[in-house]
PDB file of N, CA and C in Angstrom:
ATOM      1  N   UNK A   1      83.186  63.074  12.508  1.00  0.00           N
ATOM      2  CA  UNK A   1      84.137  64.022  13.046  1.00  0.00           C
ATOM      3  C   UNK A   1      85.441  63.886  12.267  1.00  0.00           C
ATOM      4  N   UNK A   2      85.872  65.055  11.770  1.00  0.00           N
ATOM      5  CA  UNK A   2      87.007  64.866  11.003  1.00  0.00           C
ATOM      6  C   UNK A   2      87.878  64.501  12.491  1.00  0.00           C
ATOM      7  N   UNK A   3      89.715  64.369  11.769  1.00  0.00           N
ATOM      8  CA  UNK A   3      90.674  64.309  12.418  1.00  0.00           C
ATOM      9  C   UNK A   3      90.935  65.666  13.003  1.00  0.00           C
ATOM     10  N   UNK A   4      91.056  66.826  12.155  1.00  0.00           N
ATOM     11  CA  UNK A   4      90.908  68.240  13.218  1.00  0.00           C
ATOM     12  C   UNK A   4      89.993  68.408  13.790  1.00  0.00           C
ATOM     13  N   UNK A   5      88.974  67.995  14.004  1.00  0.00           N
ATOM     14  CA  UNK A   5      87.794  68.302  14.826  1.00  0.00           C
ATOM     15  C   UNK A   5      88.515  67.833  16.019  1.00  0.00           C
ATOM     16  N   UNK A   6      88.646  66.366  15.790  1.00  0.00           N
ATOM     17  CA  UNK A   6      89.107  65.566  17.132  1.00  0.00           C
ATOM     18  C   UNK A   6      90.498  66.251  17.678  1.00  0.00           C
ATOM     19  N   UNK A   7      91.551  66.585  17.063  1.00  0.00           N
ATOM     20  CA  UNK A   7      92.344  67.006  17.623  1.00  0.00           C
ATOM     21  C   UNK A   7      92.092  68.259  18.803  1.00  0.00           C
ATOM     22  N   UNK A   8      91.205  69.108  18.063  1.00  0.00           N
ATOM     23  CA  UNK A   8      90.884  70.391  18.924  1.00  0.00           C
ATOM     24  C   UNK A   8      89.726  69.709  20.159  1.00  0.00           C
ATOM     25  N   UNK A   9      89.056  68.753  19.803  1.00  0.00           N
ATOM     26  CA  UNK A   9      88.552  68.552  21.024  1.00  0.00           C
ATOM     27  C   UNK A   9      89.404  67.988  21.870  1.00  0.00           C
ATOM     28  N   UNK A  10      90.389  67.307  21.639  1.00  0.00           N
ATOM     29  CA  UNK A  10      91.414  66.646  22.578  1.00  0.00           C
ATOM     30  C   UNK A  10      92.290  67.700  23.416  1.00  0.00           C
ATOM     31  N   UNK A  11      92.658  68.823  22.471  1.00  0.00           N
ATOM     32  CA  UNK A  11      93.333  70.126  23.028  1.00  0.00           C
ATOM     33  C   UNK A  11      92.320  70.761  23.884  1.00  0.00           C
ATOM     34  N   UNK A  12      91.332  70.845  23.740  1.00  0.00           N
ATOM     35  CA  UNK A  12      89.997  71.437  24.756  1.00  0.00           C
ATOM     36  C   UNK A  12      90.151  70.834  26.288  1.00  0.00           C
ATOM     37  N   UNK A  13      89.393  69.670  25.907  1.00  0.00           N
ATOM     38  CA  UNK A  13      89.877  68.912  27.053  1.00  0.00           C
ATOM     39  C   UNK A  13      90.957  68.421  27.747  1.00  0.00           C
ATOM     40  N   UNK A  14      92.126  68.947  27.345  1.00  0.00           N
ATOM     41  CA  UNK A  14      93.179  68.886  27.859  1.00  0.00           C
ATOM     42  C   UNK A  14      94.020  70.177  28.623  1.00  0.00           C
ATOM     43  N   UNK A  15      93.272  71.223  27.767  1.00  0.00           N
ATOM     44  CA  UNK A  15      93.266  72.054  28.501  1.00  0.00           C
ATOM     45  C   UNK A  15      92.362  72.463  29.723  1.00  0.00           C
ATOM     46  N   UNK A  16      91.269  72.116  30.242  1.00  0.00           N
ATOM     47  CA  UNK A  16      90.330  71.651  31.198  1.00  0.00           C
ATOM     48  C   UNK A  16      90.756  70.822  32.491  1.00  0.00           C
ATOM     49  N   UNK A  17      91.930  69.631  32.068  1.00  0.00           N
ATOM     50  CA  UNK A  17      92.249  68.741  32.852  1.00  0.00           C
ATOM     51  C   UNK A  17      93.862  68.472  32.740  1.00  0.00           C
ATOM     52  N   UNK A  18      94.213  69.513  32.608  1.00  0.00           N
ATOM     53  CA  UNK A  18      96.153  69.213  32.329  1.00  0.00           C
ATOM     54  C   UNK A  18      96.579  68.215  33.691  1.00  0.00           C
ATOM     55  N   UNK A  19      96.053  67.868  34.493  1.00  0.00           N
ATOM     56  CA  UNK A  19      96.883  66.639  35.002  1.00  0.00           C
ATOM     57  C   UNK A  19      96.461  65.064  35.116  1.00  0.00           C
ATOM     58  N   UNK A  20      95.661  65.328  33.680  1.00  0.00           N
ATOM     59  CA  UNK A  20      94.955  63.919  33.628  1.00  0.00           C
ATOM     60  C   UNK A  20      96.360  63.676  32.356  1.00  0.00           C
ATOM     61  N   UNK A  21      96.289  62.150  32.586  1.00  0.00           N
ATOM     62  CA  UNK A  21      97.094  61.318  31.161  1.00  0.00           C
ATOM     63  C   UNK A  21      96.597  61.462  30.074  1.00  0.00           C
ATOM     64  N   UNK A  22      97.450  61.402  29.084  1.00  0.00           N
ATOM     65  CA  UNK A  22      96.667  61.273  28.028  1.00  0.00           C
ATOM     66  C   UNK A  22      95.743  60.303  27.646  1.00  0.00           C
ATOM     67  N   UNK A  23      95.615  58.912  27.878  1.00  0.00           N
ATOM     68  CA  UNK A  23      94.930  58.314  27.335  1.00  0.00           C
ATOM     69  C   UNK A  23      93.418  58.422  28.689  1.00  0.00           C
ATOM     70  N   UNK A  24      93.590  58.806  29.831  1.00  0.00           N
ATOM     71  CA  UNK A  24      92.360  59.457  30.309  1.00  0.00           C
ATOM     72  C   UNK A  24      91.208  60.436  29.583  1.00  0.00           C
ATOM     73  N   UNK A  25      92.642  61.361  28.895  1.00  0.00           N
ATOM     74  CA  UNK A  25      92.274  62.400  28.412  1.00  0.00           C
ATOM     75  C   UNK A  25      91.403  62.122  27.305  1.00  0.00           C
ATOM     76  N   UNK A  26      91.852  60.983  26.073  1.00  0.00           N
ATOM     77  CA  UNK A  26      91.192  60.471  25.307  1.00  0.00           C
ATOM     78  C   UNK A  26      89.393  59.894  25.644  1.00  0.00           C
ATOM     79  N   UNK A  27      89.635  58.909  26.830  1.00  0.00           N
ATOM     80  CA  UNK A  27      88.769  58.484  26.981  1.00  0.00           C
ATOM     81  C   UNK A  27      87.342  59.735  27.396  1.00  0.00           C
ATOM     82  N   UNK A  28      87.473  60.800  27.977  1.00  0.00           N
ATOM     83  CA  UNK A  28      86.482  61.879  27.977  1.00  0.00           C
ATOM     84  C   UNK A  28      86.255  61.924  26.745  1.00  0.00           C
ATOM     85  N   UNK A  29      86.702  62.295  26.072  1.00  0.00           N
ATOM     86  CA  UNK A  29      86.738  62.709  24.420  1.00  0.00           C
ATOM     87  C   UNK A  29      85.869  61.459  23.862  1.00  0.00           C
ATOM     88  N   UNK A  30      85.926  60.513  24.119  1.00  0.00           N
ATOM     89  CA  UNK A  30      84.914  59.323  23.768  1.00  0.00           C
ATOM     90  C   UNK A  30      83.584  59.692  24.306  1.00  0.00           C
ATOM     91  N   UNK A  31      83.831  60.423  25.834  1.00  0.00           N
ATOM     92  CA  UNK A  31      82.711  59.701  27.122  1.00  0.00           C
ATOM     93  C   UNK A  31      81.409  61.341  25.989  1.00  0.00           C
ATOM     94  N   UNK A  32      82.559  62.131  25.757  1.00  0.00           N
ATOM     95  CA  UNK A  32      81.679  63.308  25.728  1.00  0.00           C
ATOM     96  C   UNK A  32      80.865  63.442  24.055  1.00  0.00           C
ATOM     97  N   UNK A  33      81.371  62.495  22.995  1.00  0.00           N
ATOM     98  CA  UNK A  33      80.891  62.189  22.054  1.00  0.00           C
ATOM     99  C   UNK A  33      79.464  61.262  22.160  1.00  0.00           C
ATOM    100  N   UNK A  34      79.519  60.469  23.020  1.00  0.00           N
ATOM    101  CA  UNK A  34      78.731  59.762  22.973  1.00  0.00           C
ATOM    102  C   UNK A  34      78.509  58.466  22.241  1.00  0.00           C
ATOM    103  N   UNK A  35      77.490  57.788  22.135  1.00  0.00           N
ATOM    104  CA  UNK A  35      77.232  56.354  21.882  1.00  0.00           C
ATOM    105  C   UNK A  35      77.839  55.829  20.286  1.00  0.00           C
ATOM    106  N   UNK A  36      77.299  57.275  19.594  1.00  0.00           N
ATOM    107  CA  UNK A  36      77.313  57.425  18.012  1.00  0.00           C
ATOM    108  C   UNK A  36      78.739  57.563  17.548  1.00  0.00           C
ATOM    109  N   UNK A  37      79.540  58.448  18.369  1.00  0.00           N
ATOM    110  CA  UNK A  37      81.037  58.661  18.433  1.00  0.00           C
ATOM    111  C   UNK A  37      81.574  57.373  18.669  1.00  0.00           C
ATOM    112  N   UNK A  38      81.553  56.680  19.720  1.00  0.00           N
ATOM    113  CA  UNK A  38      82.027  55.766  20.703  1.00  0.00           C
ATOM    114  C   UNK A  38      82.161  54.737  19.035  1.00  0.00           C
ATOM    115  N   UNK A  39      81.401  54.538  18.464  1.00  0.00           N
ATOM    116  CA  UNK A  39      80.729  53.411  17.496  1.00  0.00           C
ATOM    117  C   UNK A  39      81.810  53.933  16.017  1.00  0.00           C
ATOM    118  N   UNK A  40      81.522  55.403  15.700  1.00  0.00           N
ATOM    119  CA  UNK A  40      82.263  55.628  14.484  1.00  0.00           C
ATOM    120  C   UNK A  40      84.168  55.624  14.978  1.00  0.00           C
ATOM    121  N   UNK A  41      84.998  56.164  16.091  1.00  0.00           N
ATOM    122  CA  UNK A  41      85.631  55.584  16.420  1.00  0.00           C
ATOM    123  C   UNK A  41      86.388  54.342  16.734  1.00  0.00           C
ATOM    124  N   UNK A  42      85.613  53.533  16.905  1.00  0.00           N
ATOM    125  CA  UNK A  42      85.727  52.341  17.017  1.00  0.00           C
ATOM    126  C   UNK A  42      85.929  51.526  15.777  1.00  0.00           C
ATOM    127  N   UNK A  43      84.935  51.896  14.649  1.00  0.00           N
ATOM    128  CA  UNK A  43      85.171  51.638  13.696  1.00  0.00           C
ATOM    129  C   UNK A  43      86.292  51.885  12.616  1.00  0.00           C
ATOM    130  N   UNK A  44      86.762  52.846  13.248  1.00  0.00           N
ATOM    131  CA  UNK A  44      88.144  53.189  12.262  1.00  0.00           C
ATOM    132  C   UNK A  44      89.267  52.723  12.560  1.00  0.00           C
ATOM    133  N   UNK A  45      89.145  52.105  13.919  1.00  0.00           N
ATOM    134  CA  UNK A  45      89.815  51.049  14.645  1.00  0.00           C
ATOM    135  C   UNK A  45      90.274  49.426  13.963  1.00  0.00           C
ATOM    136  N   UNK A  46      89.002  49.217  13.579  1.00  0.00           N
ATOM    137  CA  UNK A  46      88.767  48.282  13.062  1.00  0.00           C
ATOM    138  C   UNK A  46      89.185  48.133  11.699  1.00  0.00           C
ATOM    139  N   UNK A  47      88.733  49.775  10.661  1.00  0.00           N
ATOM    140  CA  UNK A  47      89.633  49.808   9.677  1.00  0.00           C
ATOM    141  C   UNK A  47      90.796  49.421   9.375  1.00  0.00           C
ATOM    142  N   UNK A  48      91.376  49.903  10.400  1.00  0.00           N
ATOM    143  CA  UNK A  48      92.689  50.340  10.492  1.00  0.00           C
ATOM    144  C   UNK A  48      93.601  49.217  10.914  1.00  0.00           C
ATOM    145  N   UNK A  49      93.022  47.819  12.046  1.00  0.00           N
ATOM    146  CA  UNK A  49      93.615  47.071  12.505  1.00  0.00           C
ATOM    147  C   UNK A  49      92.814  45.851  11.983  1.00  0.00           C
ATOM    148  N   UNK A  50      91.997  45.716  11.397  1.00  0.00           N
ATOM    149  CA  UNK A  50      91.102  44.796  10.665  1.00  0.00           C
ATOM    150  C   UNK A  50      91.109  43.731  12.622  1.00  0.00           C
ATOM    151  N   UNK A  51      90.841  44.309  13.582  1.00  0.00           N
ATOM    152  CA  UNK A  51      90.744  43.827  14.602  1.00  0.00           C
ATOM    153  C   UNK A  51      90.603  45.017  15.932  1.00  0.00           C
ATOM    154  N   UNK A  52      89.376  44.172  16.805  1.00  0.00           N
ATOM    155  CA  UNK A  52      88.787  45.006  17.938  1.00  0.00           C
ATOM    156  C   UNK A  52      90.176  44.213  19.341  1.00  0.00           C
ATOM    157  N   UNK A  53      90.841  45.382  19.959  1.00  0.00           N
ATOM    158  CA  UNK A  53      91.582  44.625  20.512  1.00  0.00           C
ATOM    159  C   UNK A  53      90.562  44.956  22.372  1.00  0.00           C
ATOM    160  N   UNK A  54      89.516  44.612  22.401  1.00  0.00           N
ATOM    161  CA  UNK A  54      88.568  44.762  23.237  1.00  0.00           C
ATOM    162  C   UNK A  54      86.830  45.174  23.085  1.00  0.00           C
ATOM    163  N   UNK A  55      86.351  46.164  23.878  1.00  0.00           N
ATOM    164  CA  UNK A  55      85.173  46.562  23.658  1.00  0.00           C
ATOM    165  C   UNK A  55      84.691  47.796  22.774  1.00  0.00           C
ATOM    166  N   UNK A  56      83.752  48.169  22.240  1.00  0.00           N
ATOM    167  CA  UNK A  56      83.563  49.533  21.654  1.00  0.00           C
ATOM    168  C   UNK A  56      84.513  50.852  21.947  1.00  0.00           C
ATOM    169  N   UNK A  57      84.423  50.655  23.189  1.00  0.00           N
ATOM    170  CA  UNK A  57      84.887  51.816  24.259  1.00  0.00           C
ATOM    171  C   UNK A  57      86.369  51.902  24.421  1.00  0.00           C
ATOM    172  N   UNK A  58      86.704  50.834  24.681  1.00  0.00           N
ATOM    173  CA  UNK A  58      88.169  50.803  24.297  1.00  0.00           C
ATOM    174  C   UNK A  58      88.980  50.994  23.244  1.00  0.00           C
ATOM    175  N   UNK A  59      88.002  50.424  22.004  1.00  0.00           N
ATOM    176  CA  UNK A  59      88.634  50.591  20.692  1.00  0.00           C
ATOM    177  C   UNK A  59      88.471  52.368  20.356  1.00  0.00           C
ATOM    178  N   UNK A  60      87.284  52.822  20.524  1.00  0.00           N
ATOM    179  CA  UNK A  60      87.319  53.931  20.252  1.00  0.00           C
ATOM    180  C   UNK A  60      88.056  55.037  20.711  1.00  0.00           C
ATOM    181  N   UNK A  61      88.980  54.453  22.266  1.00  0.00           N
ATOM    182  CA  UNK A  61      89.585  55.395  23.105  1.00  0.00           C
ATOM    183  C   UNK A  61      91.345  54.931  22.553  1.00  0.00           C
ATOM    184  N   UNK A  62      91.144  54.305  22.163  1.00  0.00           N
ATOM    185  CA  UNK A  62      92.753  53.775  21.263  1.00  0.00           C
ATOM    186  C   UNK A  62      92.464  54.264  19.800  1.00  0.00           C
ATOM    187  N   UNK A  63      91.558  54.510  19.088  1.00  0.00           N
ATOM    188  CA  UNK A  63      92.002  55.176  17.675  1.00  0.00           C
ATOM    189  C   UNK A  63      91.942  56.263  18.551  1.00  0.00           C
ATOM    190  N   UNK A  64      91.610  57.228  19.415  1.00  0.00           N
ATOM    191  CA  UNK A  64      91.859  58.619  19.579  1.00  0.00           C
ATOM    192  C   UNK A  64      93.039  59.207  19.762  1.00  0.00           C
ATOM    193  N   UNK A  65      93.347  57.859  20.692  1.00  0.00           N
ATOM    194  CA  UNK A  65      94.488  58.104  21.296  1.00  0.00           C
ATOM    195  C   UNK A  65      96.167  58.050  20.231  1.00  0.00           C
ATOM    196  N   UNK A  66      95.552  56.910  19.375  1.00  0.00           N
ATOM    197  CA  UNK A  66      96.505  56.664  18.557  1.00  0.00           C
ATOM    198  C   UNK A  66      96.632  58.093  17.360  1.00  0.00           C
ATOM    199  N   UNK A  67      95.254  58.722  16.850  1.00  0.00           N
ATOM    200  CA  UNK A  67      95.737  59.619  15.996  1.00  0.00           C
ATOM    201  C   UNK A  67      96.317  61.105  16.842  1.00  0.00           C
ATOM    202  N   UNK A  68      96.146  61.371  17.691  1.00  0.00           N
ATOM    203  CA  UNK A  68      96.789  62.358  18.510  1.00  0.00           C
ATOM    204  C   UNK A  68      97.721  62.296  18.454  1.00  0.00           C
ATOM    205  N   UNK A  69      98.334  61.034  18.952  1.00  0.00           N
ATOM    206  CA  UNK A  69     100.037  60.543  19.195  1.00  0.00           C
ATOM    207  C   UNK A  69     100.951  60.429  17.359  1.00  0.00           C
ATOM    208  N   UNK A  70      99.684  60.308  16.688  1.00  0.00           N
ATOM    209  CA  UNK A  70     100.690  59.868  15.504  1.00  0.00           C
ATOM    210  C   UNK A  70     100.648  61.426  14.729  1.00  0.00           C
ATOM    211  N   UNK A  71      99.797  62.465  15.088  1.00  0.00           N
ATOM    212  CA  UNK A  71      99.932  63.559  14.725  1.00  0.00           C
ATOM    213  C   UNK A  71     101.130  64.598  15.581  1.00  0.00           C
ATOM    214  N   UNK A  72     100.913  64.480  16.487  1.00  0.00           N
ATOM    215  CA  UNK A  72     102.088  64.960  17.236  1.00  0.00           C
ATOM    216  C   UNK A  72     103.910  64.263  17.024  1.00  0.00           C
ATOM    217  N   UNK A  73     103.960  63.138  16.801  1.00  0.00           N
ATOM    218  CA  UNK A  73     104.762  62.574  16.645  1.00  0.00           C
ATOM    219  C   UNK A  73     105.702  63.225  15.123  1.00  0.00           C
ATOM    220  N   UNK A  74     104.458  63.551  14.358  1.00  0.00           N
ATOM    221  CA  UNK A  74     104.788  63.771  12.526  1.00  0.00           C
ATOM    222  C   UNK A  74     104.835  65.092  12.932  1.00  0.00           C
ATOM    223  N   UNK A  75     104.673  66.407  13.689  1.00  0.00           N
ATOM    224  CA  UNK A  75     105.143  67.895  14.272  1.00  0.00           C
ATOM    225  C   UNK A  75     106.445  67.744  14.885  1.00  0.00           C
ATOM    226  N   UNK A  76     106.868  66.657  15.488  1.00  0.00           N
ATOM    227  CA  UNK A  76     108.046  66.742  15.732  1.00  0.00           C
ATOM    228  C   UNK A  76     108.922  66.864  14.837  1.00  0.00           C
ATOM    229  N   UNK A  77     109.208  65.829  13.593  1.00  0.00           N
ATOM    230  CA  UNK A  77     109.848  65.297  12.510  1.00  0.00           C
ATOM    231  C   UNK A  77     110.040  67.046  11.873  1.00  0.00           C
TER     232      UNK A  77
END
């Protein structure tokens, strides 16, 4: 999944559930990828932090969460 893929699925589902948090919001976005997602997520996690700061599931719901936030953050600027 590219990074725009994920973004628009994050905007999907956020539009679906506007009074969930964001990092709720993330975690669907994991739940609805599945096992294979959950795993390549996670892994870029790992890229990225050369460290799992928990389980698959977690890691994968923190890189989501983290490139959302760091894309939105760089639209502000």
């Amino acid at each position: 999944m590219t990074v725009d893929e994920l973004v628009v699925e994050f905007a999907l589902v956020r539009l679906d559930h506007p009074g969930l948090d964001l990092d709720e919001i993330a975690a669907m976005v994991v739940r609805r990828g599945g096992p294979e997602r959950t795993l390549e997520f996670a892994s870029r996690t790992l890229a990225a932090r050369d460290e799992l700061r928990g389980g698959a599931f977690e890691s994968a719901v923190e890189y989501v969460l983290r490139t959302v936030l760091t894309l939105r953050d760089d639209m502000a600027d």
